[in-house]
Protein backbone atom coordinates (compact mmCIF):
# COMPACT_ATOMS: atom_id res chain seq x y z
CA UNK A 1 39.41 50.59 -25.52
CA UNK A 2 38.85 54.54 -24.83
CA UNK A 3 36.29 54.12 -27.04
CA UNK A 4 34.31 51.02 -26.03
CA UNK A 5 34.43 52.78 -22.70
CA UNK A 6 32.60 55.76 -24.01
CA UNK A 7 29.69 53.78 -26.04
CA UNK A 8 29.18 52.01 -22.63
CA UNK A 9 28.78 55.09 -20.62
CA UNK A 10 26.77 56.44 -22.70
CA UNK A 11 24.71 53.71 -22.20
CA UNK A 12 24.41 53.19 -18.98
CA UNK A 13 23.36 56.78 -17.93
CA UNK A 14 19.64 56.26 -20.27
CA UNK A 15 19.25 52.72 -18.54
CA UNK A 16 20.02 53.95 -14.75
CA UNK A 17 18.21 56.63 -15.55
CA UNK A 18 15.17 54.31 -16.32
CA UNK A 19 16.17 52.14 -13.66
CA UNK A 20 15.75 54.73 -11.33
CA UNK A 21 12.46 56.40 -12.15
CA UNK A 22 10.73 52.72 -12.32
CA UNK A 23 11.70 51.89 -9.01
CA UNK A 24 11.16 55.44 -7.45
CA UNK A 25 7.72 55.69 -8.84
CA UNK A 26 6.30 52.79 -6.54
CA UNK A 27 6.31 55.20 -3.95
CA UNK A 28 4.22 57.50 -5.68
CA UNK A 29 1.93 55.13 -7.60
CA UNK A 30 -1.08 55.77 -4.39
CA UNK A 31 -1.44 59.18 -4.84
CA UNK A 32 -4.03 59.42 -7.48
CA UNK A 33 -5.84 56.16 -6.21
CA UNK A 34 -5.90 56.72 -2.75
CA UNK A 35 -9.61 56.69 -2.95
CA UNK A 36 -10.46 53.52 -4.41
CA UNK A 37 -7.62 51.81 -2.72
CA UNK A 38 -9.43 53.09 0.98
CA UNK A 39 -12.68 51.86 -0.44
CA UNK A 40 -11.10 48.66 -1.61
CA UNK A 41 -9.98 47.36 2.41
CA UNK A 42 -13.23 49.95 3.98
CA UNK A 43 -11.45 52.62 5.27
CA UNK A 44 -11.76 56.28 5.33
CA UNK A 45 -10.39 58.97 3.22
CA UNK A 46 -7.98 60.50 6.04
CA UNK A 47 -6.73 57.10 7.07
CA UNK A 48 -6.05 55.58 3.85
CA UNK A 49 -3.94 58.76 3.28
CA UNK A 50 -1.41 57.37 6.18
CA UNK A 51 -0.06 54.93 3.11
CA UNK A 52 1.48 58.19 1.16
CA UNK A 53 2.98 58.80 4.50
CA UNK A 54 4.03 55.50 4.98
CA UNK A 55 6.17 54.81 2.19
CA UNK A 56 7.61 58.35 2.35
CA UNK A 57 8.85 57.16 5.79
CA UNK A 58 10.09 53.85 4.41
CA UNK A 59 11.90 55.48 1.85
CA UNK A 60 13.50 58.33 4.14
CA UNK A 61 14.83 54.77 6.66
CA UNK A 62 16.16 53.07 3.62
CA UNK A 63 17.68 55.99 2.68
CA UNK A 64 19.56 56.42 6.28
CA UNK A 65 20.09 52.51 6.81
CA UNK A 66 20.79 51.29 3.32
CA UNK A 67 22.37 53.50 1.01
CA UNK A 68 25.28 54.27 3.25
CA UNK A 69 26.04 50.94 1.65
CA UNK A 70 26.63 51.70 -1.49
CA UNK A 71 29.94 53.01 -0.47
CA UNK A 72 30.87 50.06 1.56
CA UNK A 73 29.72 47.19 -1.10
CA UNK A 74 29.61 46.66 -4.85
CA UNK A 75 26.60 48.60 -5.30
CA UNK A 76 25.56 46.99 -8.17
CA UNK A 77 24.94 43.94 -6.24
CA UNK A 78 22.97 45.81 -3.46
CA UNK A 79 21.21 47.63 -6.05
CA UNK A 80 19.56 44.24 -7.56
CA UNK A 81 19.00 42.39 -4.52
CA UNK A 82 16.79 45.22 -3.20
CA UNK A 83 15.39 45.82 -6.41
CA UNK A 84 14.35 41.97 -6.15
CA UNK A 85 12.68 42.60 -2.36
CA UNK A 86 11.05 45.47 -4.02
CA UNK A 87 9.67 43.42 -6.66
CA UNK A 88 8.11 40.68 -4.05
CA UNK A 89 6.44 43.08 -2.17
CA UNK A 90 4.27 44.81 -4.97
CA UNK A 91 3.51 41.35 -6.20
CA UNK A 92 2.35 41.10 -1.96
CA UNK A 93 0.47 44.89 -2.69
CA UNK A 94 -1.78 43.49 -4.99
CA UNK A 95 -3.51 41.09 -3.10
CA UNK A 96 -3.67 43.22 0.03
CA UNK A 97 -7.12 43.27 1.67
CA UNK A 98 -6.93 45.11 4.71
CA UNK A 99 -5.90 48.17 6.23
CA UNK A 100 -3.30 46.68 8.12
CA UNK A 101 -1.65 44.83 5.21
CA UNK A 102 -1.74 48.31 2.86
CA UNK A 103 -0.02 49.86 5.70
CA UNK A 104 2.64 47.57 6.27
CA UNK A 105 3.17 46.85 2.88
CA UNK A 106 3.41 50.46 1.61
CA UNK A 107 6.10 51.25 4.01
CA UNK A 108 8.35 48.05 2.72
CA UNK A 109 7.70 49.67 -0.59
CA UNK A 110 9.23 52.81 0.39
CA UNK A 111 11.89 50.70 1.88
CA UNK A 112 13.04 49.17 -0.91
CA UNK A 113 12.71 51.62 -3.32
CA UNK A 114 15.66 53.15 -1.96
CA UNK A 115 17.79 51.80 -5.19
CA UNK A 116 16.79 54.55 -6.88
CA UNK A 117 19.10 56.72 -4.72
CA UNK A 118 22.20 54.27 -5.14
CA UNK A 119 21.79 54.95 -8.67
CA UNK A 120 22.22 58.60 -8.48
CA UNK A 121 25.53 58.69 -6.66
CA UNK A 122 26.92 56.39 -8.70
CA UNK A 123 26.12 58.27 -11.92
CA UNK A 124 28.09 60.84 -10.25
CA UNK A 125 30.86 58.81 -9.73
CA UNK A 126 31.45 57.56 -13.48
CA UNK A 127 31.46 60.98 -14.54
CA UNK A 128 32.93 63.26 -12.43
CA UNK A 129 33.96 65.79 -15.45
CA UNK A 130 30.31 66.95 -15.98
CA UNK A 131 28.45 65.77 -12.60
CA UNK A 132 25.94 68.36 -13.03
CA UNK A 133 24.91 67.68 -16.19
CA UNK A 134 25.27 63.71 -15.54
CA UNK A 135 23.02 63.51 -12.18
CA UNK A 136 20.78 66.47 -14.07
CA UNK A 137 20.37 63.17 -16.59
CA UNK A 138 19.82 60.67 -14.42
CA UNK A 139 17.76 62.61 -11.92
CA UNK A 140 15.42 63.32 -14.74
CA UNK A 141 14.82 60.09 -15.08
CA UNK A 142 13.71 59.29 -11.95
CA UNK A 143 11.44 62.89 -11.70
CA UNK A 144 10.16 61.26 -14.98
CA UNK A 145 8.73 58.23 -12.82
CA UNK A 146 7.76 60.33 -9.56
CA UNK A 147 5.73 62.39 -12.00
CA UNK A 148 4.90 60.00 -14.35
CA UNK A 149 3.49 57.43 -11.55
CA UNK A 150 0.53 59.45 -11.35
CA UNK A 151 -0.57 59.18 -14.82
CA UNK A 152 0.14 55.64 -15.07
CA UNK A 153 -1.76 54.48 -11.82
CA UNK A 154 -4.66 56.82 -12.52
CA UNK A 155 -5.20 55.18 -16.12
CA UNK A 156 -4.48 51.95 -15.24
CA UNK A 157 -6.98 52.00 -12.47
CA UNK A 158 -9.59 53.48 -14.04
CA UNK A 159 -9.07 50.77 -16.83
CA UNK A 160 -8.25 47.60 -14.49
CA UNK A 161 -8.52 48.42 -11.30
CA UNK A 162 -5.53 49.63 -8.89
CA UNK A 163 -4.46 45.97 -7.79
CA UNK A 164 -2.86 46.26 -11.42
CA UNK A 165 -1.04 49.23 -10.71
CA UNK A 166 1.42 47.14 -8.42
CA UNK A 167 1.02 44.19 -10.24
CA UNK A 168 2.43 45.71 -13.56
CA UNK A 169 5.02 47.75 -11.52
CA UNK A 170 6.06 44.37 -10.21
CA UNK A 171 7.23 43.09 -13.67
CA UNK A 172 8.80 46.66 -14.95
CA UNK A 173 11.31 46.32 -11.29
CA UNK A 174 11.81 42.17 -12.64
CA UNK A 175 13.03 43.75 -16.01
CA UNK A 176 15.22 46.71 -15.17
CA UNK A 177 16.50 44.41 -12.72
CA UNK A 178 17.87 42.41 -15.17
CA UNK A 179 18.84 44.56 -17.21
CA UNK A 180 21.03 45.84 -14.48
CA UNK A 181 22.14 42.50 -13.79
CA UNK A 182 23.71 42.61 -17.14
CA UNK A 183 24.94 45.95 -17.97
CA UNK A 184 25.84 48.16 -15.04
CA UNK A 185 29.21 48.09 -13.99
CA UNK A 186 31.12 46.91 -11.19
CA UNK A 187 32.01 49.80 -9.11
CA UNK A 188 34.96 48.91 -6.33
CA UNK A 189 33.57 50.39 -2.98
CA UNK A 190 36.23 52.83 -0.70
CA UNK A 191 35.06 52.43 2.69
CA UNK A 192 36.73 49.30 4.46
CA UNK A 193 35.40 50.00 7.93
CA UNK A 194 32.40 47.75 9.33
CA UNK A 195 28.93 48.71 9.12
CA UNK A 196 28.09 50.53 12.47
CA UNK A 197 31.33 52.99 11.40
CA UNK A 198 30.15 53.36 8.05
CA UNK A 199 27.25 55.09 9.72
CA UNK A 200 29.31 56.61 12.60
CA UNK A 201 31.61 58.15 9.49
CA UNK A 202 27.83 58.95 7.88
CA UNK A 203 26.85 60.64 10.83
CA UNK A 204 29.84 62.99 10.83
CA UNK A 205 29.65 64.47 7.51
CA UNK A 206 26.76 66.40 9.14
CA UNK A 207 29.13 67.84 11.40
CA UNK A 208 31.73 68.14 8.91
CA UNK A 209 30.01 70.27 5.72
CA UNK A 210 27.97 73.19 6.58
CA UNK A 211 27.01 73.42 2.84
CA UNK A 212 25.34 69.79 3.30
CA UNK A 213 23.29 70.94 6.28
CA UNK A 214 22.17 74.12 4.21
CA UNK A 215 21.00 71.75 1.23
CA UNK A 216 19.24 69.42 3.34
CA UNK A 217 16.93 71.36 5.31
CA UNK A 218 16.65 73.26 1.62
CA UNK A 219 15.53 69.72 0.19
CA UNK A 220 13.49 68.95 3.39
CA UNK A 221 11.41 71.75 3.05
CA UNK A 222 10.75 72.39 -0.62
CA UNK A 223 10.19 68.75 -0.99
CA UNK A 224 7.25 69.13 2.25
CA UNK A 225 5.36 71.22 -0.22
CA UNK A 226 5.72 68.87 -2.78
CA UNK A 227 4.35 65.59 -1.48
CA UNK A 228 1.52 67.79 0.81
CA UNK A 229 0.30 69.73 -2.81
CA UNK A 230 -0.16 66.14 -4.52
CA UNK A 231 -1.31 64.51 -1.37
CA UNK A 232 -4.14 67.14 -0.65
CA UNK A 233 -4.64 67.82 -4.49
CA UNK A 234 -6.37 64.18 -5.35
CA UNK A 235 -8.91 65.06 -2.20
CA UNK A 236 -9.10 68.52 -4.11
CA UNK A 237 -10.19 67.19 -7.31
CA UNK A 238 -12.49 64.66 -6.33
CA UNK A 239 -14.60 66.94 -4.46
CA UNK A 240 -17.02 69.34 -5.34
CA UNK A 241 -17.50 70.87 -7.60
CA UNK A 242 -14.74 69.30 -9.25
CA UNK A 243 -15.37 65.57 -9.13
CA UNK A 244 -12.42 64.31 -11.33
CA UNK A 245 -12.22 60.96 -11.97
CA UNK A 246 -8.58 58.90 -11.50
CA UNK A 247 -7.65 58.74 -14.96
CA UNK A 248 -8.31 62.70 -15.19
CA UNK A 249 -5.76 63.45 -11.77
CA UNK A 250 -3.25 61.25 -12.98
CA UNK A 251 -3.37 62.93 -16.21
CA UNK A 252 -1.99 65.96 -14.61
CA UNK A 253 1.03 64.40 -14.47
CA UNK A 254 2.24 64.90 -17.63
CA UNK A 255 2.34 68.31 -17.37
CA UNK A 256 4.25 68.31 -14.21
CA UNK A 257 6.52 65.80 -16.40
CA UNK A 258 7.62 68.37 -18.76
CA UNK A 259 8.83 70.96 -15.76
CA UNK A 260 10.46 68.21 -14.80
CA UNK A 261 12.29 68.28 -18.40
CA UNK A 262 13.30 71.67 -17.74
CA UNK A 263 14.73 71.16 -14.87
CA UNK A 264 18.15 69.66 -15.76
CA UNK A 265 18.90 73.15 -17.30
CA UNK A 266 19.83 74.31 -12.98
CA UNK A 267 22.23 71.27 -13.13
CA UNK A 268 24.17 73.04 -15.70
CA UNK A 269 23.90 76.45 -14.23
CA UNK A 270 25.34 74.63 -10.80
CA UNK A 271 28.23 73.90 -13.15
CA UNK A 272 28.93 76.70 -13.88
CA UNK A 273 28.73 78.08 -9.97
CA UNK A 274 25.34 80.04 -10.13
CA UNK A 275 24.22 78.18 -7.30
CA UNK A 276 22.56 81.37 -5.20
CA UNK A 277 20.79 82.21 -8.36
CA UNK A 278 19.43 79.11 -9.34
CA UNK A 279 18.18 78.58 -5.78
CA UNK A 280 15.99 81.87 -5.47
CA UNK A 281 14.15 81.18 -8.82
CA UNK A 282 13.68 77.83 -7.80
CA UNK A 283 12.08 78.29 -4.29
CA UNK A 284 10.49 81.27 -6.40
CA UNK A 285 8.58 79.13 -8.92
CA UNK A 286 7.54 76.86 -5.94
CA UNK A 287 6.07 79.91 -3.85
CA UNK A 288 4.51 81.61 -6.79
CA UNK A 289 2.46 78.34 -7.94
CA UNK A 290 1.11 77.91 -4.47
CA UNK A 291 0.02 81.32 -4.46
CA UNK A 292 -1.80 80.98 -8.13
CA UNK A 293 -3.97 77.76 -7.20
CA UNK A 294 -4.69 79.13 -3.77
CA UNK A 295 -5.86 82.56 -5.81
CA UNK A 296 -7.83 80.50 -8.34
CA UNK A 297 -8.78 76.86 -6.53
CA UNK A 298 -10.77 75.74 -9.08
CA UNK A 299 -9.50 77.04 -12.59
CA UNK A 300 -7.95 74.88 -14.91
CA UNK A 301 -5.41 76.95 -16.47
CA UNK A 302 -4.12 77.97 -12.94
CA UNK A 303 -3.87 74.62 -11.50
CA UNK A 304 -2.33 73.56 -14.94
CA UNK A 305 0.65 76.47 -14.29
CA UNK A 306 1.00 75.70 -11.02
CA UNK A 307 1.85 71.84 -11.28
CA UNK A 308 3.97 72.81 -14.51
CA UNK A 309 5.63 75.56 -12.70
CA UNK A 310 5.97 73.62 -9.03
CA UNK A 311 7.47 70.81 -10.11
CA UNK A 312 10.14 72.84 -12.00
CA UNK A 313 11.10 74.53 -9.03
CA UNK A 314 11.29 71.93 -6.79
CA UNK A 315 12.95 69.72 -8.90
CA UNK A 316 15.61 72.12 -10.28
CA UNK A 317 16.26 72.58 -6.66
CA UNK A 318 16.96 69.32 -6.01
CA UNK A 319 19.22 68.71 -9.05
CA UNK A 320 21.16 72.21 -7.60
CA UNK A 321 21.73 70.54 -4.42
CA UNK A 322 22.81 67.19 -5.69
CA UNK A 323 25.49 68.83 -7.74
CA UNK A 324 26.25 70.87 -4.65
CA UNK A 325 26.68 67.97 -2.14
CA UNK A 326 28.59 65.39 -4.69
CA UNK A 327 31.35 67.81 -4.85
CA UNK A 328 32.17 67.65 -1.26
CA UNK A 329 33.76 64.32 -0.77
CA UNK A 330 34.55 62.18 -4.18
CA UNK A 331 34.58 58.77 -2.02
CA UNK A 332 30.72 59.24 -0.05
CA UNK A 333 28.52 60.14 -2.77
CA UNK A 334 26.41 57.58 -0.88
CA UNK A 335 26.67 58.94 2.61
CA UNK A 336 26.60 62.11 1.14
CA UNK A 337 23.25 61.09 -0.41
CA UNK A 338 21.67 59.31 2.68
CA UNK A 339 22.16 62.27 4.67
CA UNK A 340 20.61 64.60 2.23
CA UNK A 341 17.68 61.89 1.28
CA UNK A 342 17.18 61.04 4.72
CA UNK A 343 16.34 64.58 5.32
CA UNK A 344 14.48 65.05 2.21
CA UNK A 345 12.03 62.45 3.16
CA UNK A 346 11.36 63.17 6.93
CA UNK A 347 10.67 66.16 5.03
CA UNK A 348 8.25 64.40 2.48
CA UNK A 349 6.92 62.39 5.16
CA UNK A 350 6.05 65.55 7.80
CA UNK A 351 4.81 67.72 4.48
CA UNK A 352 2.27 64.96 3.89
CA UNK A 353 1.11 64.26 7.46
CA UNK A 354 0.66 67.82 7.92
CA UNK A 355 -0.95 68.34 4.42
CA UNK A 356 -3.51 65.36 5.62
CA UNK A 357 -4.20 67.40 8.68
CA UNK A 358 -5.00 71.07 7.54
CA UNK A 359 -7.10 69.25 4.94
CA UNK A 360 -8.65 67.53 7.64
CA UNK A 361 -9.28 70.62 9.27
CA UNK A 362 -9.64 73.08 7.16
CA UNK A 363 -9.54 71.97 3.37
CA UNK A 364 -7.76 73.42 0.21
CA UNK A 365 -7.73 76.85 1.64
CA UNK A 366 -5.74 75.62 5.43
CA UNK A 367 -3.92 73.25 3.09
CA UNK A 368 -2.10 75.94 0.48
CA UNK A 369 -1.51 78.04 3.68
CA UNK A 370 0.35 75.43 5.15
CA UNK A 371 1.95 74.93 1.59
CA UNK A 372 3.40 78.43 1.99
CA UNK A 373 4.39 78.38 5.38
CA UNK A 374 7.08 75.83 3.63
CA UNK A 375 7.94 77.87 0.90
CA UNK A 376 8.79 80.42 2.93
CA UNK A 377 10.52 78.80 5.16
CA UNK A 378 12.63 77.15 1.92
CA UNK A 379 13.56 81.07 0.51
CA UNK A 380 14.64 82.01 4.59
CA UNK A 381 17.13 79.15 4.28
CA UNK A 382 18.34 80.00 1.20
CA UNK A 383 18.87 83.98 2.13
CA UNK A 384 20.54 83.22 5.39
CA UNK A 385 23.11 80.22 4.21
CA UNK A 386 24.35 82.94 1.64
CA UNK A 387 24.78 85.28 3.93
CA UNK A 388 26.47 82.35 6.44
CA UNK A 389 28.76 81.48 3.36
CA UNK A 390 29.63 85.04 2.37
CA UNK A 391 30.52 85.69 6.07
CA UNK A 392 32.83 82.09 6.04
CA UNK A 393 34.19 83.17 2.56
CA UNK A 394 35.47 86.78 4.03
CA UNK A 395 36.95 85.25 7.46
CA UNK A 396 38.60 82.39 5.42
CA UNK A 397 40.16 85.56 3.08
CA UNK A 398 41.34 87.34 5.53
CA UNK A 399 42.76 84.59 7.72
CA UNK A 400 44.95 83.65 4.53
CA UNK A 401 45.97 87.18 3.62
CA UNK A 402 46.98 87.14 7.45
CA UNK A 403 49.22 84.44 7.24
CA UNK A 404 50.38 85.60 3.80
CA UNK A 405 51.75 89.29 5.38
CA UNK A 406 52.85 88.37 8.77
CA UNK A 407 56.35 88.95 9.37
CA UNK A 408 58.92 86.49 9.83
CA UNK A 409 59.57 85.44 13.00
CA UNK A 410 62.96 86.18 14.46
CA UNK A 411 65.18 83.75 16.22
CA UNK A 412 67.77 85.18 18.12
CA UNK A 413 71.32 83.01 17.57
């Protein structure tokens, strides 16, 4: 039985894993093509960009009004039927002709990607003995299709066109979906309240861990650079005198792929309670790449070191804090997690719109400034909750070594 158990499991991890970084990727797929998609409906380059923004947003609301609800109902369940909604819409995506209809659509896509994030905090729950290492897996996974998106929907359109993109992504969700539907286990949900107190008791984890309010504005901020960089590069590259083609941005994504290899290596290092550590070469990496491609803007070995060296630091982060944030409450790994994502992608979403607007305004060179103004703000946070914790850590100390020595107290009879 033990055993059958463990062949399952090991399993399971490689196909959420999977499961995850297909579904995730839809909201990434635009990024490379947002070009020929704002030719495609006649709009302009700035305005088309609103879509990366879009789903980012959808996501980040899915995040805060759907996951929670992974701890309230069998998640596998809820997990398939928005992986099915998901599905419907990209098949909707690739017959969208106008503005209006790419808008509206690219924000459901974000919405109902948010599966990806049940996933994670449910890896963590069927093994809690190595989290780190577990969500480091499955995490992977789903960097592997945020990174890999770009590659895909850059080839593919250059190929076919980018109403394939979705298309194609539409049968990959149909598959892992069932796939899902027979394989992942039925996981018994803790939280027996009704929904508006499942986000009332959501809600007041906020209040309730300092660490998770450290980790989110962490996430919020490192992830900002993140989706601005790739937002801003594609209207990089395409311009002069660069003039990249699709198929040659999306390529780039393979290299920021294999940081994104790396990166499960912090997961184990949070194991082992390096956390401060991790986090300054993490937010590290992420400022130093900025400041290479904003040194060199138009060398190829920079930007290539830069995207490798980026996306390992902000994903190792990421993997840090999950392992961080799962360990505060066993039974709301999914409130947990729609606090944290929620945050992450306001963060995403702000990041992009404000990437958009210093390109707007004053291209690449306002754009990486903007890029470090983030970065920077990511190390501050990471300085200062140390310091916050250290200061907790002492008072807690000495409050216990208090009660430990006090006297007796003295009753007279």
């Amino acid at each position: 039985m033990n055993q059958e158990k463990t062949r399952l499991h090991s399993g399971i991890i490689p196909l959420m894993a999977i499961s995850g970084g297909v579904m995730i990727a839809n909201i990434y797929y635009n990024q490379p093509i947002l070009k020929e998609i704002g030719v495609s409906v006649n709009t302009s380059e700035a305005a088309i960009g609103k879509i990366a923004m879009l789903s980012q947003l959808g996501f980040g609301l899915g995040m805060f009004f759907l996951l929670p609800l992974g701890d309230k109902l069998k998640r596998k369940n809820l997990i398939i039927f928005l992986a099915a909604c998901l599905a419907l819409t990209l098949t909707g995506f690739t017959f969208a002709s106008t503005p209006a209809q790419v808008y509206v659509l690219s924000f459901f896509i974000g919405l109902f990607s948010t599966p990806a994030q049940i996933i994670l905090p449910m890896a963590a729950t069927l093994d809690s003995t190595n989290r780190g290492k577990t969500v480091g897996r499955v995490f992977s996974g789903i960097l592997v299709g945020i990174l890999g998106a770009r590659v895909l929907s850059g080839l593919i359109s250059e190929w076919l066109g980018w109403r394939y993109v979705y298309g194609i992504s539409a049968m990959m969700v149909s598959i892992v979906a069932i796939l899902l539907k027979l394989f992942l286990p039925d996981v018994a949900p803790k939280f027996k309240g009704n929904y508006f107190k499942l986000l009332q008791s959501t809600l007041s984890l906020i209040r309730e861990y300092r660490l998770l309010r450290q980790a989110a504005l962490l996430g919020s901020l490192t992830f900002g650079v993140f989706c601005s960089f790739w937002t801003t590069l594609t209207f990089h590259l395409v311009s002069a005198p660069l003039h990249y083609s699709p198929g040659t941005i999306g390529s780039f994504g393979l290299i920021a792929i294999g940081g994104a290899l790396v990166a499960p290596y912090f997961g184990k290092l949070a194991d082992k309670g390096n956390i401060y550590k991790s986090l300054l070469i993490t937010v590290g990496l992420v400022i130093g790449s900025v400041i290479l491609i904003k040194i060199f803007p138009y060398s190829f070995v920079a930007l290539i070191v830069c995207i490798f060296f980026l996306d390992i630091g902000v994903q190792a982060t990421q993997i840090t804090n999950f392992a961080r944030i799962y360990s505060l409450h066993e039974h709301a790994h999914s409130r947990l997690n729609t606090i944290y994502m929620t945050t992450y992608f306001i963060g995403a979403a702000i990041g992009t719109y404000f990437g958009l607007l210093s390109w707007k305004t004053g291209g690449w060179s306002l754009s990486t400034w903007q890029m470090l103004l983030w970065g920077t703000g990511a190390l501050s946070v990471v300085i200062i909750s140390e310091r916050v914790n250290a200061k907790h850590l002492k008072h807690s100390a000495a409050a216990a070594e208090s009660r430990d020595f006090s006297p007796p107290n003295v009753v007279n009879s």
